[in-house]
N, C-alpha and C. Protein backbone atom coordinates (compact mmCIF):
# COMPACT_ATOMS: atom_id res chain seq x y z
N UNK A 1 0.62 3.79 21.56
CA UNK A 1 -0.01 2.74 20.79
C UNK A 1 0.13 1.43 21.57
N UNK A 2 -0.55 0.31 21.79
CA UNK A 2 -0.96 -0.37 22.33
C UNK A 2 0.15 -1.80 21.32
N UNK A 3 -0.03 -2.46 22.04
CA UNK A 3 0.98 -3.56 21.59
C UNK A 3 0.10 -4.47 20.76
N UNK A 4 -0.19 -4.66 19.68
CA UNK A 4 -0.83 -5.71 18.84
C UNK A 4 -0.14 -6.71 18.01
N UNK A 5 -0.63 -7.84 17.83
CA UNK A 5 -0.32 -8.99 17.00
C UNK A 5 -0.76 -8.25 15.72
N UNK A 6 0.56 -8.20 14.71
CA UNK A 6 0.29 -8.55 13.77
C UNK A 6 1.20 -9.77 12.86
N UNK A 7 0.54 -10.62 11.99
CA UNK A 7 0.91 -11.52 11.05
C UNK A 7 1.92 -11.03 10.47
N UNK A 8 1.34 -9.82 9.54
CA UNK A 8 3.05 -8.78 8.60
C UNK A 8 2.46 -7.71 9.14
N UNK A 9 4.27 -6.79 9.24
CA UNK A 9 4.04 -5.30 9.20
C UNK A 9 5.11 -5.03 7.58
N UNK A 10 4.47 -3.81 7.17
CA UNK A 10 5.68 -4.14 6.01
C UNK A 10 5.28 -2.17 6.41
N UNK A 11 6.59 -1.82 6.16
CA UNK A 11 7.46 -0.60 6.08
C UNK A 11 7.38 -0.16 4.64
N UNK A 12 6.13 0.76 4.37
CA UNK A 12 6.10 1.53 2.72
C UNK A 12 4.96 1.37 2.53
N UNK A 13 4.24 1.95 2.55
CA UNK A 13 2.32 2.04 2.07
C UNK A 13 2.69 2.38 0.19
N UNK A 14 3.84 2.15 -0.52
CA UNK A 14 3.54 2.47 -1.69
C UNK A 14 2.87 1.41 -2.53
N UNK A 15 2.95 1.06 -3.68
CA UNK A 15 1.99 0.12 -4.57
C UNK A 15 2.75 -1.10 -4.40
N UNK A 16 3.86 -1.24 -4.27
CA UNK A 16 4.06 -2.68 -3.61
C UNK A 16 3.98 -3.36 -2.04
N UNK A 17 3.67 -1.85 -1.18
CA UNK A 17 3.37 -2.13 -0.22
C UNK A 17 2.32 -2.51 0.32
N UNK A 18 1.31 -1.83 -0.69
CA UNK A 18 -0.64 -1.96 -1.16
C UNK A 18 -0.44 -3.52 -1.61
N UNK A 19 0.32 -4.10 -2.26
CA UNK A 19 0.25 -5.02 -2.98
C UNK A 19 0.00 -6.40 -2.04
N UNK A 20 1.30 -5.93 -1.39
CA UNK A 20 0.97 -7.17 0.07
C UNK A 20 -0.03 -7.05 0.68
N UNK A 21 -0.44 -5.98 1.43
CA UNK A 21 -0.82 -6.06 2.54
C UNK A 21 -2.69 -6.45 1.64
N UNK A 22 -2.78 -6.16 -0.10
CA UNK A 22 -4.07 -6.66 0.02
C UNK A 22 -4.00 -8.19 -0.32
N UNK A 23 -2.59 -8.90 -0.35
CA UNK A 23 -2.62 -10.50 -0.45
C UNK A 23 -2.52 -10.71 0.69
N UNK A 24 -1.89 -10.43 2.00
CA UNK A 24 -1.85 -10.59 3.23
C UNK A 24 -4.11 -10.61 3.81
N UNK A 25 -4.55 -9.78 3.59
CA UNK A 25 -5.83 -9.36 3.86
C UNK A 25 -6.71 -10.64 3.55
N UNK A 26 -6.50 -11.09 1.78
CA UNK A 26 -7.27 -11.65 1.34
C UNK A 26 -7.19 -13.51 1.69
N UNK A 27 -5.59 -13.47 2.52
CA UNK A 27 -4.98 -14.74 2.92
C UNK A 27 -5.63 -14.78 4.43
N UNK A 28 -6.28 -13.83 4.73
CA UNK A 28 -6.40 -13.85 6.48
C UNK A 28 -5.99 -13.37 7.62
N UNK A 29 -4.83 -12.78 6.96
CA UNK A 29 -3.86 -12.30 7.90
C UNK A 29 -4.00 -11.04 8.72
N UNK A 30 -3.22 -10.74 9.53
CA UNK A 30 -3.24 -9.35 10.09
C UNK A 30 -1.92 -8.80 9.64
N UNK A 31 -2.46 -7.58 8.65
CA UNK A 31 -1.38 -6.90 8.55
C UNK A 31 -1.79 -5.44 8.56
N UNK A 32 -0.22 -4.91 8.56
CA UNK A 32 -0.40 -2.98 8.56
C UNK A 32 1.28 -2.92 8.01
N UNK A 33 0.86 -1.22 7.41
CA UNK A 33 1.51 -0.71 6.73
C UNK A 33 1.81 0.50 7.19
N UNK A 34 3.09 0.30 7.18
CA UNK A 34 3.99 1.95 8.39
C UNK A 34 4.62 2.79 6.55
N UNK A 35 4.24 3.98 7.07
CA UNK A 35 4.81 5.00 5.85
C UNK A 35 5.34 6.03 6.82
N UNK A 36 6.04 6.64 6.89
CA UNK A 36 6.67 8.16 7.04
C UNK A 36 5.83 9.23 6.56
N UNK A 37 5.41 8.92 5.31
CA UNK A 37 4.43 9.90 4.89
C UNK A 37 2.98 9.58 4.36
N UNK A 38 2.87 10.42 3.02
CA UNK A 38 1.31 9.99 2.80
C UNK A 38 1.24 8.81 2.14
N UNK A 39 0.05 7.78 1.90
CA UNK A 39 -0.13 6.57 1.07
C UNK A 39 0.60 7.05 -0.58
N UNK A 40 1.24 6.30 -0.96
CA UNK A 40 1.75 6.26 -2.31
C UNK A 40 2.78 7.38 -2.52
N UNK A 41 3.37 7.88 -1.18
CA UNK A 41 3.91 9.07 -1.37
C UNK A 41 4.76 9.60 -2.68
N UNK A 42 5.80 8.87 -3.09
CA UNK A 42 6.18 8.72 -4.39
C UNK A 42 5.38 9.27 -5.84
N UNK A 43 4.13 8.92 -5.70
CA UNK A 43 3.19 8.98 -6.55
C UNK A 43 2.75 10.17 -6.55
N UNK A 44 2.56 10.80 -5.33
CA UNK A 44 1.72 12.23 -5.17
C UNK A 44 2.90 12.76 -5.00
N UNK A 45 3.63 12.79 -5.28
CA UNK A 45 5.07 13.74 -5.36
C UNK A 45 5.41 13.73 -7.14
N UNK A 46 4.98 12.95 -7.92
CA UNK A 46 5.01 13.42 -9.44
C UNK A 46 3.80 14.44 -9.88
N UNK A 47 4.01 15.26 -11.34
CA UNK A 47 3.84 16.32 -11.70
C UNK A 47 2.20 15.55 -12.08
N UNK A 48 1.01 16.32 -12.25
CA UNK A 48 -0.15 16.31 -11.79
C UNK A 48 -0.58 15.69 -13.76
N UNK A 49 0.28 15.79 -14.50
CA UNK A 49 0.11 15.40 -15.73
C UNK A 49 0.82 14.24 -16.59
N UNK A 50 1.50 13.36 -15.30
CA UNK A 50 2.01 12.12 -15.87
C UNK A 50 1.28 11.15 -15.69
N UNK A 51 1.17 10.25 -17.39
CA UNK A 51 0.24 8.97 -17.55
C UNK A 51 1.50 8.39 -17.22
N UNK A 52 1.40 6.85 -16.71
CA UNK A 52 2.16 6.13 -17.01
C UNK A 52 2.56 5.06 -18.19
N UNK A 53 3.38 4.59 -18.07
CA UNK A 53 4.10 3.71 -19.16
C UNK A 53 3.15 2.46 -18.95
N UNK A 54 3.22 1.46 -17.92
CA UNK A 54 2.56 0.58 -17.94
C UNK A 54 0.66 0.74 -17.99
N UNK A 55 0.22 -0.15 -18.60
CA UNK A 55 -1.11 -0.85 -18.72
C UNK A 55 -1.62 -0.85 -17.03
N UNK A 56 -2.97 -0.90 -17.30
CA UNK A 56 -3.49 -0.95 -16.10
C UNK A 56 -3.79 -2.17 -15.71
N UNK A 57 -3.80 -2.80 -16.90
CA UNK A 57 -3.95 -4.62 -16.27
C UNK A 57 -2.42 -5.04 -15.53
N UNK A 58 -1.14 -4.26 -16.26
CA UNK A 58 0.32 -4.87 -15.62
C UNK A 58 0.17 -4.32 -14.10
N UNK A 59 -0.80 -3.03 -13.75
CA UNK A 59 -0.87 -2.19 -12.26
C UNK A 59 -1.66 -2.85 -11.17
N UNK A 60 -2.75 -3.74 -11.90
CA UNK A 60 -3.81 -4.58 -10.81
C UNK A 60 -3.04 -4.98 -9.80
N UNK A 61 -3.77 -4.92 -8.96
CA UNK A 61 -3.27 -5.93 -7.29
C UNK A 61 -4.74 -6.58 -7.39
N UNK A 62 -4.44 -7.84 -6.94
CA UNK A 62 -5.11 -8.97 -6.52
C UNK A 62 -6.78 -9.22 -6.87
N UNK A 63 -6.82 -8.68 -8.57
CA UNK A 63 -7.33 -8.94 -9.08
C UNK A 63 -8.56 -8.11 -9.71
N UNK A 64 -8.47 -6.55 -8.68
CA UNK A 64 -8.87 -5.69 -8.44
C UNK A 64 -8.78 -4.77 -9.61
N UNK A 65 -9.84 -4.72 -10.74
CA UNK A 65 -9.42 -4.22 -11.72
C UNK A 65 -9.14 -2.24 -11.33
N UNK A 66 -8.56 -2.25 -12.34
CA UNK A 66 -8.16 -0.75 -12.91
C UNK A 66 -8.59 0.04 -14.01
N UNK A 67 -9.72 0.72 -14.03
CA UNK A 67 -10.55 0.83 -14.93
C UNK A 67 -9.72 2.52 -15.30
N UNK A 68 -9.14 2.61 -16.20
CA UNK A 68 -8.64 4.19 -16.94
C UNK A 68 -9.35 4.85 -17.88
N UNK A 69 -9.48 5.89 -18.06
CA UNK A 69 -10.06 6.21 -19.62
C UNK A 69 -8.96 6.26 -20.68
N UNK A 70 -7.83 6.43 -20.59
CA UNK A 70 -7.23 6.31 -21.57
C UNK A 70 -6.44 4.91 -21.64
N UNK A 71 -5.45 4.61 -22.66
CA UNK A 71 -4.95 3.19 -22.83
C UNK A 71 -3.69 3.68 -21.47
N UNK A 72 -3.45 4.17 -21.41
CA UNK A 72 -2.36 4.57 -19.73
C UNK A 72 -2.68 5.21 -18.71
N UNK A 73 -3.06 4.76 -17.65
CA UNK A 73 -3.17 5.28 -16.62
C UNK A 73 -2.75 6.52 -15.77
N UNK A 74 -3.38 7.87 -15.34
CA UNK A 74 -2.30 9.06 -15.15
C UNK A 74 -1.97 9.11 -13.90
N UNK A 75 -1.33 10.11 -13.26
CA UNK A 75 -0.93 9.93 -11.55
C UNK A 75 -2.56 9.75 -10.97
N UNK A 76 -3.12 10.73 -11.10
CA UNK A 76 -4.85 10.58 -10.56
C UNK A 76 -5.56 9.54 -10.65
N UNK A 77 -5.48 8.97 -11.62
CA UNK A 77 -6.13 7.54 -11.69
C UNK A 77 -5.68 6.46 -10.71
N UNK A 78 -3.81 6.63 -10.84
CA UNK A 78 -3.70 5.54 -9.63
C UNK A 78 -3.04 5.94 -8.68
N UNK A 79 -3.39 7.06 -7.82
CA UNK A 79 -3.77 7.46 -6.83
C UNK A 79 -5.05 7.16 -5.91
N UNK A 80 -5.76 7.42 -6.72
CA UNK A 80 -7.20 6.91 -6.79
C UNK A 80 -7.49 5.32 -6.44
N UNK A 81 -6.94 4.72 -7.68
CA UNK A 81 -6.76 3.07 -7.96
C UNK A 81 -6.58 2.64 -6.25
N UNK A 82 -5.04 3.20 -6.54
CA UNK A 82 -4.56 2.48 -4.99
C UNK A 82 -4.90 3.10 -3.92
N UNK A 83 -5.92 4.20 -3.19
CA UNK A 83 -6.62 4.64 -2.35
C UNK A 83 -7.73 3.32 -1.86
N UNK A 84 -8.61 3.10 -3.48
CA UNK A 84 -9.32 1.98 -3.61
C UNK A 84 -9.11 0.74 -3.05
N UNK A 85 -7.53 0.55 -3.37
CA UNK A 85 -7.60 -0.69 -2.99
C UNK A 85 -7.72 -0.92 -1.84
N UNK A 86 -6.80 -0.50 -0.84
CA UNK A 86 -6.51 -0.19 0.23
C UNK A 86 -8.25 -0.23 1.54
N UNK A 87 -9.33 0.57 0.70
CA UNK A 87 -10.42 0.75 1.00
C UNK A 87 -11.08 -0.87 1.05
N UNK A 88 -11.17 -1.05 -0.10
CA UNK A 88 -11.83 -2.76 -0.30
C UNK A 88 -11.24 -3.85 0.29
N UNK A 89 -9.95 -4.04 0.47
CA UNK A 89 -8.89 -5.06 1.26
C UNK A 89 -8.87 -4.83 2.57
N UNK A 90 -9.27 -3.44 3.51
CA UNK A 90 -9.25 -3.16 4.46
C UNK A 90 -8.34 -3.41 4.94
N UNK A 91 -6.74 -2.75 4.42
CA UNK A 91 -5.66 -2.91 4.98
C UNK A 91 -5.18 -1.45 6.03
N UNK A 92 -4.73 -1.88 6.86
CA UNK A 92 -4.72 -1.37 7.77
C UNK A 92 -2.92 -0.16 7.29
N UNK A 93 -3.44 0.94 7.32
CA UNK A 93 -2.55 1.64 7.17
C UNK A 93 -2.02 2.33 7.98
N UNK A 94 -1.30 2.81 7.98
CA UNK A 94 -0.80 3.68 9.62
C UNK A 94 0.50 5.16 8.75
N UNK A 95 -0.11 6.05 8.42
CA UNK A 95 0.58 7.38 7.47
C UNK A 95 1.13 8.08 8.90
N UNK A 96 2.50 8.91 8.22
CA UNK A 96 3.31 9.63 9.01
C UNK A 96 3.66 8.72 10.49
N UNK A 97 4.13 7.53 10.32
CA UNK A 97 4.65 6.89 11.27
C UNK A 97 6.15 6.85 11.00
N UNK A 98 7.01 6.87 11.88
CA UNK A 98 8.67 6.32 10.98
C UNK A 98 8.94 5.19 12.21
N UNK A 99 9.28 4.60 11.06
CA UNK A 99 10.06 3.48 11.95
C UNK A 99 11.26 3.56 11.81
N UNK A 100 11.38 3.44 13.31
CA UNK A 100 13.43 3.80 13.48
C UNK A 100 13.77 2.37 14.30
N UNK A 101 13.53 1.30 14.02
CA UNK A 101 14.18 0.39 14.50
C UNK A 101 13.21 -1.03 14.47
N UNK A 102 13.55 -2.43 14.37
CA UNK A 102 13.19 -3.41 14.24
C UNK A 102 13.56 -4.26 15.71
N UNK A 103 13.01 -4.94 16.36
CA UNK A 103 13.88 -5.73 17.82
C UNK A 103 13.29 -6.69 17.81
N UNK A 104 13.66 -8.14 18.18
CA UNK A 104 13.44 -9.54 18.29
C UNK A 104 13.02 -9.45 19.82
N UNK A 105 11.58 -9.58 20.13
CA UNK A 105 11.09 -9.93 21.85
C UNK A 105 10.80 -11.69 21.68
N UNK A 106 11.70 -12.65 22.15
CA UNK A 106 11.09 -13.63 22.06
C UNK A 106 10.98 -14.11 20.82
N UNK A 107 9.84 -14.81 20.59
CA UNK A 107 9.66 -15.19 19.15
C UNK A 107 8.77 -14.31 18.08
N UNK A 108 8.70 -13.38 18.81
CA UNK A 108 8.37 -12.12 17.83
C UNK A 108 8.98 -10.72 17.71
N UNK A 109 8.80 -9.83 17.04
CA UNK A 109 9.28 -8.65 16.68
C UNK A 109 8.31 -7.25 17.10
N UNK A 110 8.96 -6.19 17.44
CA UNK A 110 8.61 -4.94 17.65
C UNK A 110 9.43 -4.30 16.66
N UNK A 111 8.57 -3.19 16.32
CA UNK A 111 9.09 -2.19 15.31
C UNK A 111 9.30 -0.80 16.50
């Protein structure tokens, strides 16, 4: 991989990692998102029939509604949701990467 500027890297493609990188996007920035595994991995690792507890308005990122059919959102929906977002913010994701280390070059950082 080639050495690039980025603004943020943030370590976790899960829904708070979606979260930044689509305020990072919508601020201008260059960012990407290192996961070990798949986007939301957490998420696609629960049982194929859990709604969640929270509202889909408390789940929005950056303004990006969350449209459910029921009053709770199920794993599929925001799986989906946050696939979406990711799509429209054009955040740059990078799945099955691990990062094994952080280093200060100068006045910037390598992962």
């Amino acid at each position: 991989m080639t050495d690039r500027h980025l603004d943020i890297a943030v370590v976790g493609a899960g829904p708070c990692g979606i979260a930044v990188g689509a305020a990072a996007r919508k601020a201008g920035l260059e960012v990407a998102l290192f996961d070990r595994g798949p986007l939301c991995s957490t998420l696609v690792d629960y049982p194929p029939y859990v709604s969640f507890f929270s509202t889909p308005e408390k789940l929005e990122i950056e303004g990006l509604p969350f449209v459910t059919r029921e009053r709770n959102p199920t794993r599929r929906e925001a799986l989906a949701y946050y696939r979406g977002v990711v799509r429209y913010f054009g955040v740059d994701v990078r799945l099955y990467h691990l990062v094994t280390g952080l280093e200060r070059v100068g006045s910037t950082f390598r992962l």
